[in-house]
N, C-alpha and C. Protein backbone atom coordinates (compact mmCIF):
# COMPACT_ATOMS: atom_id res chain seq x y z
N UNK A 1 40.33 79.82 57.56
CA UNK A 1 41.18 80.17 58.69
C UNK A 1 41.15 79.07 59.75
N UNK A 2 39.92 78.61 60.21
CA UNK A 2 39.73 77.42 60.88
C UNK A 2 40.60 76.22 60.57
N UNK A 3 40.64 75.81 59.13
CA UNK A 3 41.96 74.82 59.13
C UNK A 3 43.12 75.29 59.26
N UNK A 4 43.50 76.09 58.97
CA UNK A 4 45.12 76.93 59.98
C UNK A 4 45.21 76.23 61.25
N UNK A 5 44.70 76.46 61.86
CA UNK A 5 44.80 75.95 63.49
C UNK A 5 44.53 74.87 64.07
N UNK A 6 43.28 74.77 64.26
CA UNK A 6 42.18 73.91 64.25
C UNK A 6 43.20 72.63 64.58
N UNK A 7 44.05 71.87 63.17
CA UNK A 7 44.58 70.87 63.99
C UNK A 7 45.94 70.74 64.63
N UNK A 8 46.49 71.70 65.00
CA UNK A 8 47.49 72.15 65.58
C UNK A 8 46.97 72.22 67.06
N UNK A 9 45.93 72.64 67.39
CA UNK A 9 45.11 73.38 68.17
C UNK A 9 45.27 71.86 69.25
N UNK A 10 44.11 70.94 68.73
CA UNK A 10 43.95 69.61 69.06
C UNK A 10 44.70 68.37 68.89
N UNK A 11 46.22 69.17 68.77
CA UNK A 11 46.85 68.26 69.11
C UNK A 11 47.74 68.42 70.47
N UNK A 12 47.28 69.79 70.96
CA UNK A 12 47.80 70.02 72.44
C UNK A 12 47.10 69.58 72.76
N UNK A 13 45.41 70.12 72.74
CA UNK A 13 44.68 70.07 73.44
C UNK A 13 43.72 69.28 73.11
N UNK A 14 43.20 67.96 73.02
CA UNK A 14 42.28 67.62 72.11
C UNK A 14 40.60 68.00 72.37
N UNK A 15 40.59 68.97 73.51
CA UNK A 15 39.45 68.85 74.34
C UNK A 15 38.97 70.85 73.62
N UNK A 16 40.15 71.40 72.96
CA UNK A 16 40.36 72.87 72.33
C UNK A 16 38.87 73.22 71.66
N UNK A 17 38.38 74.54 72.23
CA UNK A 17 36.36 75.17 71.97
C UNK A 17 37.43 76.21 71.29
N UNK A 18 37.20 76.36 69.76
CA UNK A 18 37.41 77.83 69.65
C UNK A 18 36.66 79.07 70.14
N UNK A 19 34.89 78.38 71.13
CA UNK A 19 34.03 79.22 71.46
C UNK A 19 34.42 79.74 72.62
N UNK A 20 35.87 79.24 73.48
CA UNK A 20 36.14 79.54 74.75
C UNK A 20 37.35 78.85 75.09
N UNK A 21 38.79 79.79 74.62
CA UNK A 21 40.16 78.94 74.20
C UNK A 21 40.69 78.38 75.86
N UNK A 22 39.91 78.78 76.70
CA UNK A 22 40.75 78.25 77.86
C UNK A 22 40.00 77.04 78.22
N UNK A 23 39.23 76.35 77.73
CA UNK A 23 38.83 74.92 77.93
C UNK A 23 39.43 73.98 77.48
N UNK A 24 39.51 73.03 78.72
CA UNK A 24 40.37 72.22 78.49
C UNK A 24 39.66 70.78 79.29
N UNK A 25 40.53 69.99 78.79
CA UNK A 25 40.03 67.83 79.12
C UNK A 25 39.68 68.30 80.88
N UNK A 26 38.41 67.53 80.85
CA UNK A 26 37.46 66.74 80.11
C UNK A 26 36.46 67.82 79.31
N UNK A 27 36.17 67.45 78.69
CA UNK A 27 35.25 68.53 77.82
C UNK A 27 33.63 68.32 78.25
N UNK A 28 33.32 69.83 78.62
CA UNK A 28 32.09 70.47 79.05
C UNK A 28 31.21 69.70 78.25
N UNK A 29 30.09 69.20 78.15
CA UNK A 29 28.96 69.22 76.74
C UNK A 29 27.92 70.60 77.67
N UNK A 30 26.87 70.74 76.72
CA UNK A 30 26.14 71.31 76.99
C UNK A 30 24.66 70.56 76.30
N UNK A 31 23.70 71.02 76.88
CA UNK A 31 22.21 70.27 76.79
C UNK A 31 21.56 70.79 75.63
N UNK A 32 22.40 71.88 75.21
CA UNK A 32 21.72 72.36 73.15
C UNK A 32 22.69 72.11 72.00
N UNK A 33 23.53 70.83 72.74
CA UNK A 33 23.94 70.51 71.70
C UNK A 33 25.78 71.30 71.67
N UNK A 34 26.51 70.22 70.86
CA UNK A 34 27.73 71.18 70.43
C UNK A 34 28.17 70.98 68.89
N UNK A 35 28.59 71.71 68.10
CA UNK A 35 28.94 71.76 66.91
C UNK A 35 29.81 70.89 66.82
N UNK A 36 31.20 70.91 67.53
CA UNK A 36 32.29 69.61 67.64
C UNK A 36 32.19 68.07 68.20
N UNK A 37 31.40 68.05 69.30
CA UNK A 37 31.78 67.01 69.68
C UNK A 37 30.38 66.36 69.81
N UNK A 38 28.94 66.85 69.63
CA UNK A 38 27.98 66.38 69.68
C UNK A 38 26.83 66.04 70.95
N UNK A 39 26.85 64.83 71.46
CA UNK A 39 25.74 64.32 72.92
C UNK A 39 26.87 63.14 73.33
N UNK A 40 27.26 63.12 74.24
CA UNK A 40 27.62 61.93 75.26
C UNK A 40 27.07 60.97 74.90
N UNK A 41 27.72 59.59 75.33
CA UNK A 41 27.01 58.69 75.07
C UNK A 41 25.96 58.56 76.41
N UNK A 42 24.84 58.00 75.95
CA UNK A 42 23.97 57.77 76.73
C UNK A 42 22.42 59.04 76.52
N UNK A 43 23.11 59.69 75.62
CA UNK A 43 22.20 60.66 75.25
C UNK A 43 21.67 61.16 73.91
N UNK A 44 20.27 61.06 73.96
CA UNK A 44 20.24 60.64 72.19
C UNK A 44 19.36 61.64 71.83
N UNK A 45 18.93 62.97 73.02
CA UNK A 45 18.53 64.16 72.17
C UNK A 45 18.90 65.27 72.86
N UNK A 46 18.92 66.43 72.45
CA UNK A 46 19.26 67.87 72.99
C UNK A 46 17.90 68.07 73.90
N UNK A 47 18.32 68.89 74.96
CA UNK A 47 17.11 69.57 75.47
C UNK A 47 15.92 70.21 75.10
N UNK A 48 16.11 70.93 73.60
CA UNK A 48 15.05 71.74 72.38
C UNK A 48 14.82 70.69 72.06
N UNK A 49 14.66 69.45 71.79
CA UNK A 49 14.69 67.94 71.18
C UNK A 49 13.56 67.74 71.44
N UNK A 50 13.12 67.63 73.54
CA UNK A 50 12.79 67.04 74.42
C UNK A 50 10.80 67.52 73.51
N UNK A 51 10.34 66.08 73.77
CA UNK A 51 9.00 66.60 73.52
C UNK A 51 8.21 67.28 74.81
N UNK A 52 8.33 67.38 75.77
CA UNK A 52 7.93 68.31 76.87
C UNK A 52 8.41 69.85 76.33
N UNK A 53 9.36 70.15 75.89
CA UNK A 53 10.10 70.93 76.06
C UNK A 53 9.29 71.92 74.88
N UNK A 54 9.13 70.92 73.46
CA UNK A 54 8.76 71.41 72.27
C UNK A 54 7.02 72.19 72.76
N UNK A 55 6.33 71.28 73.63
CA UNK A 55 4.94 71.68 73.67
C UNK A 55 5.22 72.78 74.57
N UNK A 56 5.93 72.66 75.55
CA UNK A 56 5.90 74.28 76.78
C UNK A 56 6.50 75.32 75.85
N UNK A 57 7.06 75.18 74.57
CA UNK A 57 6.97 76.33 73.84
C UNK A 57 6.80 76.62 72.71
N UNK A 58 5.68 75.74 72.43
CA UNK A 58 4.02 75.50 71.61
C UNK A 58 5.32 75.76 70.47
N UNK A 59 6.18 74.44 70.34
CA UNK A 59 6.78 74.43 68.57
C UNK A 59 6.08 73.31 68.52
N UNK A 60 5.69 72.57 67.08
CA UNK A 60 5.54 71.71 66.35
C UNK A 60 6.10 70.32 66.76
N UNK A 61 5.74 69.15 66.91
CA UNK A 61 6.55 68.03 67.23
C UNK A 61 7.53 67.57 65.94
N UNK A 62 6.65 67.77 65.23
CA UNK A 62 7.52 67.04 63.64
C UNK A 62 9.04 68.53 63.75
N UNK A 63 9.33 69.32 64.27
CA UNK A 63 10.35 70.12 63.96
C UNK A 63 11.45 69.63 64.72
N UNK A 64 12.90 69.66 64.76
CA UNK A 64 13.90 69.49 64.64
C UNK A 64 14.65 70.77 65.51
N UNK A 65 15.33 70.27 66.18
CA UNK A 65 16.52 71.24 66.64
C UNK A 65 17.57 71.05 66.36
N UNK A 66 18.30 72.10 66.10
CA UNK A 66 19.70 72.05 65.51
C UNK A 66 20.94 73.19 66.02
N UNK A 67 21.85 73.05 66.64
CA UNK A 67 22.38 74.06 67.41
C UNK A 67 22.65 74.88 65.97
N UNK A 68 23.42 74.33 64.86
CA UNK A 68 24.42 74.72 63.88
C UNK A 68 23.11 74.59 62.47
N UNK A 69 23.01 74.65 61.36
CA UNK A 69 22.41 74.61 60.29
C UNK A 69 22.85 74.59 58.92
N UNK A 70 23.05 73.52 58.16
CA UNK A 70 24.10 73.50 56.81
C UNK A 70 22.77 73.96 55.95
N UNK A 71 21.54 74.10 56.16
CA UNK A 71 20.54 74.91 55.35
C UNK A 71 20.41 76.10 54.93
N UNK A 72 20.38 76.78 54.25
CA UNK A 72 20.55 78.31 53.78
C UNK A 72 19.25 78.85 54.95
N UNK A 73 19.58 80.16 54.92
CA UNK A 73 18.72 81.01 56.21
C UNK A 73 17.98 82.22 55.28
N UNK A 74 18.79 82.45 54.23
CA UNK A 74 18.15 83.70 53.46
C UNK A 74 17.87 82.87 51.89
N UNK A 75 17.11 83.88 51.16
CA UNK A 75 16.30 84.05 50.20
C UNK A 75 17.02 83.83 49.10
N UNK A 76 17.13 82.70 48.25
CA UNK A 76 17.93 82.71 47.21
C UNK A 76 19.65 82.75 47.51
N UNK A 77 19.48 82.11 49.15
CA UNK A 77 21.03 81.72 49.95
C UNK A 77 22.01 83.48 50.01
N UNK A 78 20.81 84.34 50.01
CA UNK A 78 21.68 85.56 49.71
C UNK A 78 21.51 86.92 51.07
N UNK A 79 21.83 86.73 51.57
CA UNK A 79 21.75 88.14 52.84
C UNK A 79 21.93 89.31 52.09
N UNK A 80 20.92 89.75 51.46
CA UNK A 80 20.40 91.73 50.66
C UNK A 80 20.20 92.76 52.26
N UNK A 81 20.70 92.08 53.48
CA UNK A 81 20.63 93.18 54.57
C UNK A 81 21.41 94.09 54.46
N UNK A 82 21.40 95.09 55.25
CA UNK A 82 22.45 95.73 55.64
C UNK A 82 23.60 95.21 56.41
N UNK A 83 24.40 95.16 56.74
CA UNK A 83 25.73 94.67 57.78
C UNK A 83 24.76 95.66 58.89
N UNK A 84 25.07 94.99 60.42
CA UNK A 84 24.31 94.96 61.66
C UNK A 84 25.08 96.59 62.00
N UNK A 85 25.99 97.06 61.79
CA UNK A 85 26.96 97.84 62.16
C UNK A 85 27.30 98.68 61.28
N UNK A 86 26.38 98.84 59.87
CA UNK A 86 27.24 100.14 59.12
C UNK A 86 26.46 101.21 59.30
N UNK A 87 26.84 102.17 59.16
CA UNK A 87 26.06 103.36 59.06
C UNK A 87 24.59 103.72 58.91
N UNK A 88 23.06 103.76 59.34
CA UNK A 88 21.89 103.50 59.20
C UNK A 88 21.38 102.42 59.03
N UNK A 89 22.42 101.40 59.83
CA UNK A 89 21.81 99.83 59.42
C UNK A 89 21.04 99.58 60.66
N UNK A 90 20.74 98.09 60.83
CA UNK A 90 19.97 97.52 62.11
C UNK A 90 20.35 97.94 63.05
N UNK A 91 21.71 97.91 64.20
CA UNK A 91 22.15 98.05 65.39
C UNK A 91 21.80 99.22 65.65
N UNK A 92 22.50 100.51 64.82
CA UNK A 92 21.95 102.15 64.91
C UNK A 92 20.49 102.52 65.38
N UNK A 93 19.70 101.63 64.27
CA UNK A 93 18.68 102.38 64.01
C UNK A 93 17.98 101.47 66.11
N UNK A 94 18.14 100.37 66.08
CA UNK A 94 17.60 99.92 67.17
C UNK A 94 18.13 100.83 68.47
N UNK A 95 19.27 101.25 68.76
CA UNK A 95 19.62 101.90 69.67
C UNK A 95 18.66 103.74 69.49
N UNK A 96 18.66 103.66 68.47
CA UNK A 96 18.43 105.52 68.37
C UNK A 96 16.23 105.33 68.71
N UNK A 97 16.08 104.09 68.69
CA UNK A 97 14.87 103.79 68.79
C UNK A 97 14.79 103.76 70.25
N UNK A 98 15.59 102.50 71.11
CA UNK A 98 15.07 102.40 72.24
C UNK A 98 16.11 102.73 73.36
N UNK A 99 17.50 103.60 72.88
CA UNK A 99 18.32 103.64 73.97
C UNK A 99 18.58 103.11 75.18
N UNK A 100 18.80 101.60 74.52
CA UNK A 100 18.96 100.77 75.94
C UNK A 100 18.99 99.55 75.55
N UNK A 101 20.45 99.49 74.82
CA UNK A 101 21.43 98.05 73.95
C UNK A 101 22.59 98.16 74.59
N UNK A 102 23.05 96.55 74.72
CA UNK A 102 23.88 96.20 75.59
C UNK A 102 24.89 95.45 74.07
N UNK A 103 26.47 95.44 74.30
CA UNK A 103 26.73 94.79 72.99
C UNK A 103 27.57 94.12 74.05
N UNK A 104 27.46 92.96 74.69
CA UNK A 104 28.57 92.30 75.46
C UNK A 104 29.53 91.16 75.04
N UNK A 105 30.69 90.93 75.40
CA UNK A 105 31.55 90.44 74.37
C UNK A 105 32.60 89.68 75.11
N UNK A 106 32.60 88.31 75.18
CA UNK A 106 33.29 87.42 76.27
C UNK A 106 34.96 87.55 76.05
N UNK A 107 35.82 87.68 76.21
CA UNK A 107 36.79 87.41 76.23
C UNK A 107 37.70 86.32 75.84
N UNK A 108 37.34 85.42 75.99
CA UNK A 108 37.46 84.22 75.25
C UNK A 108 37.48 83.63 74.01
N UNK A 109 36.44 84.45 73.42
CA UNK A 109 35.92 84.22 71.94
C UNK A 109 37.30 84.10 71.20
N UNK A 110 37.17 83.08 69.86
CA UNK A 110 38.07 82.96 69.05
C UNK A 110 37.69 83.31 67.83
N UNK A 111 35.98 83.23 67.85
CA UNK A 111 35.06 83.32 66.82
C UNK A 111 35.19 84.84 66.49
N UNK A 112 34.81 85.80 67.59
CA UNK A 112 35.13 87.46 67.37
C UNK A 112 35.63 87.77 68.42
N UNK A 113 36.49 88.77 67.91
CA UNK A 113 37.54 89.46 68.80
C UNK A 113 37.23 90.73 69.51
N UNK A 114 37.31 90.70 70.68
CA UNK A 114 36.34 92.07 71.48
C UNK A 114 36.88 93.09 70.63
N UNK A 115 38.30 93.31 70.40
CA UNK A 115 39.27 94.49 70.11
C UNK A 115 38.11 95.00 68.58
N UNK A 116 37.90 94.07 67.76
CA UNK A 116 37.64 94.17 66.47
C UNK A 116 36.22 94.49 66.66
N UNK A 117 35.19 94.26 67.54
CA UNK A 117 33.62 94.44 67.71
C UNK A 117 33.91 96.01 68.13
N UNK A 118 34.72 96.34 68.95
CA UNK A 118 34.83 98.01 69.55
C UNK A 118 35.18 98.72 68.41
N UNK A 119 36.23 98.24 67.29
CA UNK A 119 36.68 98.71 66.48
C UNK A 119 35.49 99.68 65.29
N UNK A 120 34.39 98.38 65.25
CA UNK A 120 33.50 98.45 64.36
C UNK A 120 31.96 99.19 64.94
N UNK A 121 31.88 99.01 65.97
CA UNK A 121 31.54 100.31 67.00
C UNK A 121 31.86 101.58 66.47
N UNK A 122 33.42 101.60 66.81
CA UNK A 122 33.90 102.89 66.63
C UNK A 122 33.71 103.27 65.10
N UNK A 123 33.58 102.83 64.55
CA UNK A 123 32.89 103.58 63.20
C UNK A 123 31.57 103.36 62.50
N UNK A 124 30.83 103.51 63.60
CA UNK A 124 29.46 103.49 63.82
C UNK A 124 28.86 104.84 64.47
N UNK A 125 27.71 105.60 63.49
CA UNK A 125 27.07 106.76 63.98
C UNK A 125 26.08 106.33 64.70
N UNK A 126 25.65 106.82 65.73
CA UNK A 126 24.50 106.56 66.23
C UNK A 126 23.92 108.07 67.06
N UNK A 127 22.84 108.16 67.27
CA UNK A 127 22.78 109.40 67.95
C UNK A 127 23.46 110.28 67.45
N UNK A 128 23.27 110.78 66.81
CA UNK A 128 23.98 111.86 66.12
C UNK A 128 25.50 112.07 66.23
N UNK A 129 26.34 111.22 66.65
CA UNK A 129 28.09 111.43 66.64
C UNK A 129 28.23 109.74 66.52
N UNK A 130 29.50 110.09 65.74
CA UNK A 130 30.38 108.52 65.59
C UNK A 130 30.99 108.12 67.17
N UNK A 131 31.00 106.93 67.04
CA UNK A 131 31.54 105.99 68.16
C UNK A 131 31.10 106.53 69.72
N UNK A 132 32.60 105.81 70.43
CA UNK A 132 32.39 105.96 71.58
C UNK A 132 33.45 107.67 72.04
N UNK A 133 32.91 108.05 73.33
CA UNK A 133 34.39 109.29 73.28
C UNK A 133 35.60 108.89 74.22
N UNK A 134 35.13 107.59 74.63
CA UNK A 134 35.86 106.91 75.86
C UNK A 134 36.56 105.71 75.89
N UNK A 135 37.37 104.84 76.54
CA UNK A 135 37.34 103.83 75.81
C UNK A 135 36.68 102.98 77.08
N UNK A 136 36.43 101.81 76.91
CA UNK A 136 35.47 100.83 78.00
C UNK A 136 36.61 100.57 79.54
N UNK A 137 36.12 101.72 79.97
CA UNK A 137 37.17 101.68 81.10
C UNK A 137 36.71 101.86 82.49
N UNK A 138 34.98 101.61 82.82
CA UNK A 138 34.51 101.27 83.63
C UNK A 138 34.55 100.09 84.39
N UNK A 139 34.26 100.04 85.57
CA UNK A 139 34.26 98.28 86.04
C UNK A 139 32.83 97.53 86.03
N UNK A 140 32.75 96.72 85.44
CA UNK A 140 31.72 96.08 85.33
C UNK A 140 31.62 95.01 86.80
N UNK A 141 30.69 95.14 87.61
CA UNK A 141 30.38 94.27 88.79
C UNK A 141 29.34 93.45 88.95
N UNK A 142 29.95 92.40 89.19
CA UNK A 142 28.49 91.12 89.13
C UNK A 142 28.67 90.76 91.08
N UNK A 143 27.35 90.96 91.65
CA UNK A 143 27.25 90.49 92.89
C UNK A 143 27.09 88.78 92.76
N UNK A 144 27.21 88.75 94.16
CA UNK A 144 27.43 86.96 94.47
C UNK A 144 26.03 86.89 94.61
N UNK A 145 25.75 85.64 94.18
CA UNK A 145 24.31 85.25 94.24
C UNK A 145 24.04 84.13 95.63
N UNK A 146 23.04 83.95 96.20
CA UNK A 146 23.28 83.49 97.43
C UNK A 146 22.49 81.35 97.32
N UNK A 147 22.15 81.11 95.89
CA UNK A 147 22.27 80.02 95.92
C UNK A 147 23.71 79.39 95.61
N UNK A 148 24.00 78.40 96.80
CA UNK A 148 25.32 77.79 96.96
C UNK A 148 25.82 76.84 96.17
N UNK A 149 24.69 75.82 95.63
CA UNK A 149 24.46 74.76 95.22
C UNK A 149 25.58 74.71 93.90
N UNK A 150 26.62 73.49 93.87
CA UNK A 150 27.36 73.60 93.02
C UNK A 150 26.94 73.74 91.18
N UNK A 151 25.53 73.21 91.54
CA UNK A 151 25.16 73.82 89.87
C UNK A 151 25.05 74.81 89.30
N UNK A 152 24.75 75.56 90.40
CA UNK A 152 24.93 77.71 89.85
C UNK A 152 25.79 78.42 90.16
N UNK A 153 26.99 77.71 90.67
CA UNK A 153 27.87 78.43 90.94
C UNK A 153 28.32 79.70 89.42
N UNK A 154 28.53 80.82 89.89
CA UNK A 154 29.36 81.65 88.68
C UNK A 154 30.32 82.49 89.09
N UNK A 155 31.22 83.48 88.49
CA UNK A 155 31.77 84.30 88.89
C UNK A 155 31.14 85.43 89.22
N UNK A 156 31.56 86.26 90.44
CA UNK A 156 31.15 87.18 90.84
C UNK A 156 32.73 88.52 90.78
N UNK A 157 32.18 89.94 91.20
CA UNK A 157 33.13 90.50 91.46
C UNK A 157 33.44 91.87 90.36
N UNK A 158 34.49 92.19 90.02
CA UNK A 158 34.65 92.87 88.79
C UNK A 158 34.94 91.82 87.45
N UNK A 159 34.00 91.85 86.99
CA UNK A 159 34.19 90.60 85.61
C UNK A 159 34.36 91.16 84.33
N UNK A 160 34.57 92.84 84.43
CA UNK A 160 35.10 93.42 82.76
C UNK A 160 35.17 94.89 83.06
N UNK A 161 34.77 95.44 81.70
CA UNK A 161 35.03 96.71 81.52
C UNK A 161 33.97 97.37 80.77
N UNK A 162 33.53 98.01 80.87
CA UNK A 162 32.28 98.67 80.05
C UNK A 162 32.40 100.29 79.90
N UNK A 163 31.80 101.06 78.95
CA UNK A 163 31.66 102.63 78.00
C UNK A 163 30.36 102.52 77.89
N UNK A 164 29.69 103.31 78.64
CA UNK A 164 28.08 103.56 78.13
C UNK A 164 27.70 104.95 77.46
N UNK A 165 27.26 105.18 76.34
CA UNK A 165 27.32 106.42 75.37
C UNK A 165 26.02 106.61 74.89
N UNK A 166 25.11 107.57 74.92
CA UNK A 166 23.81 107.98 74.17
C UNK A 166 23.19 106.63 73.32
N UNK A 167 22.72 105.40 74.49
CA UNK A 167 21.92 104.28 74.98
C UNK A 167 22.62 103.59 74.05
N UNK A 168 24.12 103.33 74.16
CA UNK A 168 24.47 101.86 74.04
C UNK A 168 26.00 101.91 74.58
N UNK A 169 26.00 100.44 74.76
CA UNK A 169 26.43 99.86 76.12
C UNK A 169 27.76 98.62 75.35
N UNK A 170 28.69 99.00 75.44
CA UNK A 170 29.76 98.14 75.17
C UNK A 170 30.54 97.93 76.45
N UNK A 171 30.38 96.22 76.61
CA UNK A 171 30.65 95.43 78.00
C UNK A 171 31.89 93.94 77.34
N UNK A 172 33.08 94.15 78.41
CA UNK A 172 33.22 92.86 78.11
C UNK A 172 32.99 91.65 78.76
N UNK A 173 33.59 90.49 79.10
CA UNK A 173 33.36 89.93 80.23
C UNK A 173 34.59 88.80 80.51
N UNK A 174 34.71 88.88 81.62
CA UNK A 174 36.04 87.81 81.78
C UNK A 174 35.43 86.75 81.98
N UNK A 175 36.26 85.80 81.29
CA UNK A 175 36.21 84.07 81.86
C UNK A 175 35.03 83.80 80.67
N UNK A 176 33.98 84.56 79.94
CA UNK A 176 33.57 84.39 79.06
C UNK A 176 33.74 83.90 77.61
N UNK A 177 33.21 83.03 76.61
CA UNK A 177 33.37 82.65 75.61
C UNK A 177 32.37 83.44 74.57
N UNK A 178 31.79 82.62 73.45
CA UNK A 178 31.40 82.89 72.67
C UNK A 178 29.93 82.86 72.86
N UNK A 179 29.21 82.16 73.87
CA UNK A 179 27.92 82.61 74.70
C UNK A 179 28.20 82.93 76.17
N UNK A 180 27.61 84.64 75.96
CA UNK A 180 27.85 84.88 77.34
C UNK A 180 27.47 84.17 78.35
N UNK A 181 25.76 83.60 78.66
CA UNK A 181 25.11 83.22 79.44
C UNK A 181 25.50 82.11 79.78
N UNK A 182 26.10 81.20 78.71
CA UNK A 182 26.43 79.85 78.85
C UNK A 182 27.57 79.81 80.11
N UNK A 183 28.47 80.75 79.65
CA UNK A 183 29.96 81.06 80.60
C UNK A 183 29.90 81.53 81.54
N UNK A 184 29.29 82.67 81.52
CA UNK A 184 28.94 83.57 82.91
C UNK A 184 27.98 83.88 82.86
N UNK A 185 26.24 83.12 83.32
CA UNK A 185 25.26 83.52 83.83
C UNK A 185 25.09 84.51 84.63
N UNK A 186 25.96 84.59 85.33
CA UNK A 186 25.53 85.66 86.66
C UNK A 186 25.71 87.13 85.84
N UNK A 187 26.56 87.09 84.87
CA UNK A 187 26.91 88.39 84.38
C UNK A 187 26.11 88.66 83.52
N UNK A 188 25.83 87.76 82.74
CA UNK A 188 24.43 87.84 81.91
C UNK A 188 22.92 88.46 82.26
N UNK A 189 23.12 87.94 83.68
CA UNK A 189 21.25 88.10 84.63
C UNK A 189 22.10 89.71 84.55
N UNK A 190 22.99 90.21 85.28
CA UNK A 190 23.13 91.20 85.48
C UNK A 190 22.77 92.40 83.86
N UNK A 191 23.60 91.81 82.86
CA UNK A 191 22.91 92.39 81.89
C UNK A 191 21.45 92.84 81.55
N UNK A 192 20.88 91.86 81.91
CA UNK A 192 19.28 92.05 82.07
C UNK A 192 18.36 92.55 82.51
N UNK A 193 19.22 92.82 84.21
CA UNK A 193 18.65 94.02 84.79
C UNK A 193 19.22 95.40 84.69
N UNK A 194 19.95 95.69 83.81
CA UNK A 194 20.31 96.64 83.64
C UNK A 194 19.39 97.02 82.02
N UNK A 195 19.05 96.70 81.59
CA UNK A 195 18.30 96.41 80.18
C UNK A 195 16.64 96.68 80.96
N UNK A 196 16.26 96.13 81.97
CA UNK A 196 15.12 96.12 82.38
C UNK A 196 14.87 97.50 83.26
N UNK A 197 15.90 98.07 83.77
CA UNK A 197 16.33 99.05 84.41
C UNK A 197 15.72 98.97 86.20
N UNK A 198 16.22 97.70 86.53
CA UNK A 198 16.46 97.28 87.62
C UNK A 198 17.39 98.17 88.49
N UNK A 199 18.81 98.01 87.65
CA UNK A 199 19.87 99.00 88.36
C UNK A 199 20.09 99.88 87.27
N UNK A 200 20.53 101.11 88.22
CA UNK A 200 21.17 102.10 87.42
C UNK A 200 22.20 102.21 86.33
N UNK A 201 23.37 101.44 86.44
CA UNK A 201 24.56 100.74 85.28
C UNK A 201 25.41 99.66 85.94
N UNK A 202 25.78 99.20 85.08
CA UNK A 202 27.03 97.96 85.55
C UNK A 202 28.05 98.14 85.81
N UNK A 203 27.68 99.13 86.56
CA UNK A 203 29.25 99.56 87.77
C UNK A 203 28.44 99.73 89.24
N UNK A 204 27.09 99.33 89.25
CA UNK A 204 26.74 99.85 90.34
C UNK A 204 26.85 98.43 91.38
N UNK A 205 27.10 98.18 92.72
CA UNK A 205 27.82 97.22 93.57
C UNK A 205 26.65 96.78 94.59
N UNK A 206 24.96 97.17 94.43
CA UNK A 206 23.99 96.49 94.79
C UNK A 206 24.04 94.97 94.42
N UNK A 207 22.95 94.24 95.26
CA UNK A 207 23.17 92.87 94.81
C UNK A 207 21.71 92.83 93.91
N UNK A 208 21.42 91.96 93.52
CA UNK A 208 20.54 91.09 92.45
C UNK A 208 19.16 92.01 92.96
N UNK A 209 18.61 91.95 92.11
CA UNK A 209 16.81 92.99 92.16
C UNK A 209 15.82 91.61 93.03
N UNK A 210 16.86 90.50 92.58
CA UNK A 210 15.71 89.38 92.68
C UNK A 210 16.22 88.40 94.13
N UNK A 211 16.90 88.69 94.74
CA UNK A 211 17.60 88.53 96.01
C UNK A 211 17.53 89.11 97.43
């Protein structure tokens, strides 16, 4: 499907993230690396790279970081899991365990489609009934954070829509891509304290636990 587009894509745009379709020239890099376009010149390792970085989180020096991986991940190159989302698989069983999963889902994404993650939700048992009974039609609110400094700037405000149902939590997020945190940090921290149970839900219009 990727070659369908892909060079159609970059020939409007040559600067085109399928991880976040509204980016555009000059193109963002990021410090873990990008699948397309790689390190700037002048830069010859990722931040996971950094040997400071490897010892403050006691990995191995001889190991390697890699955002992407052409190495097989499973056993005989074969995933024998369950799918994350069918019926008594992983996602279920983790929610009916700790009632208090967040499934948040940027808007942006080209990779997955919010419409299609709710979809597959919705035919998902958990807690004893299928899906959601609602559809994500809450407002999700991220307060302004009070460092100014143009490096943390994020969006604040109403940044989506969220359905919270017998402990799980379907959120989307505007201006978001295919990593939430990367796109919208602030909405992310907010995720966290709601996970930590800082605040009550992500409609509530307090500012930051940590502010």
């Amino acid at each position: 499907m990727t070659q369908l587009y892909s060079p159609a894509a970059f020939e409007l745009n040559p600067c085109f993230n399928i991880y976040r379709v509204a980016d555009g020239c000059p193109f963002l890099w990021d410090v873990i690396g990008d699948p397309y376009h790689g390190l700037p010149p002048g830069y010859n390792q990722t931040w996971f790279q950094q040997a400071s970085v490897k010892k403050a989180l006691h990995v191995p020096a001889s190991k390697d970081w890699h955002l992407c991986s052409s190495q097989p991940v499973f056993v005989n190159s074969t995933d024998e899991s369950l799918p994350s989302g069918a019926n008594g698989g992983p996602l279920a069983s983790v929610v009916e365990k700790t009632n208090n999963v967040i499934v948040g889902h940027g808007l942006l994404d080209m990779i997955l489609i919010a419409n299609g993650t709710l979809l597959g939700l919705q035919n998902m048992t958990w807690n004893g009934k299928q899906g959601f009974s609602t559809p994500p039609n809450k407002n999700f609110f991220v307060p302004k954070h009070n460092d100014t400094s143009i490096w943390s700037q994020a969006g604040h405000g109403i940044k989506g829509q969220f359905v919270t149902e017998r402990g799980l939590t379907f959120v989307t997020i505007e201006g978001a891509g295919h990593e939430v945190p990367m796109y919208q940090p602030s909405a992310a921290y907010r995720h966290v304290e709601k996970l930590l149970g800082r605040i009550p839900s992500l409609d509530f219009m307090g500012p930051f636990s940590t502010t």
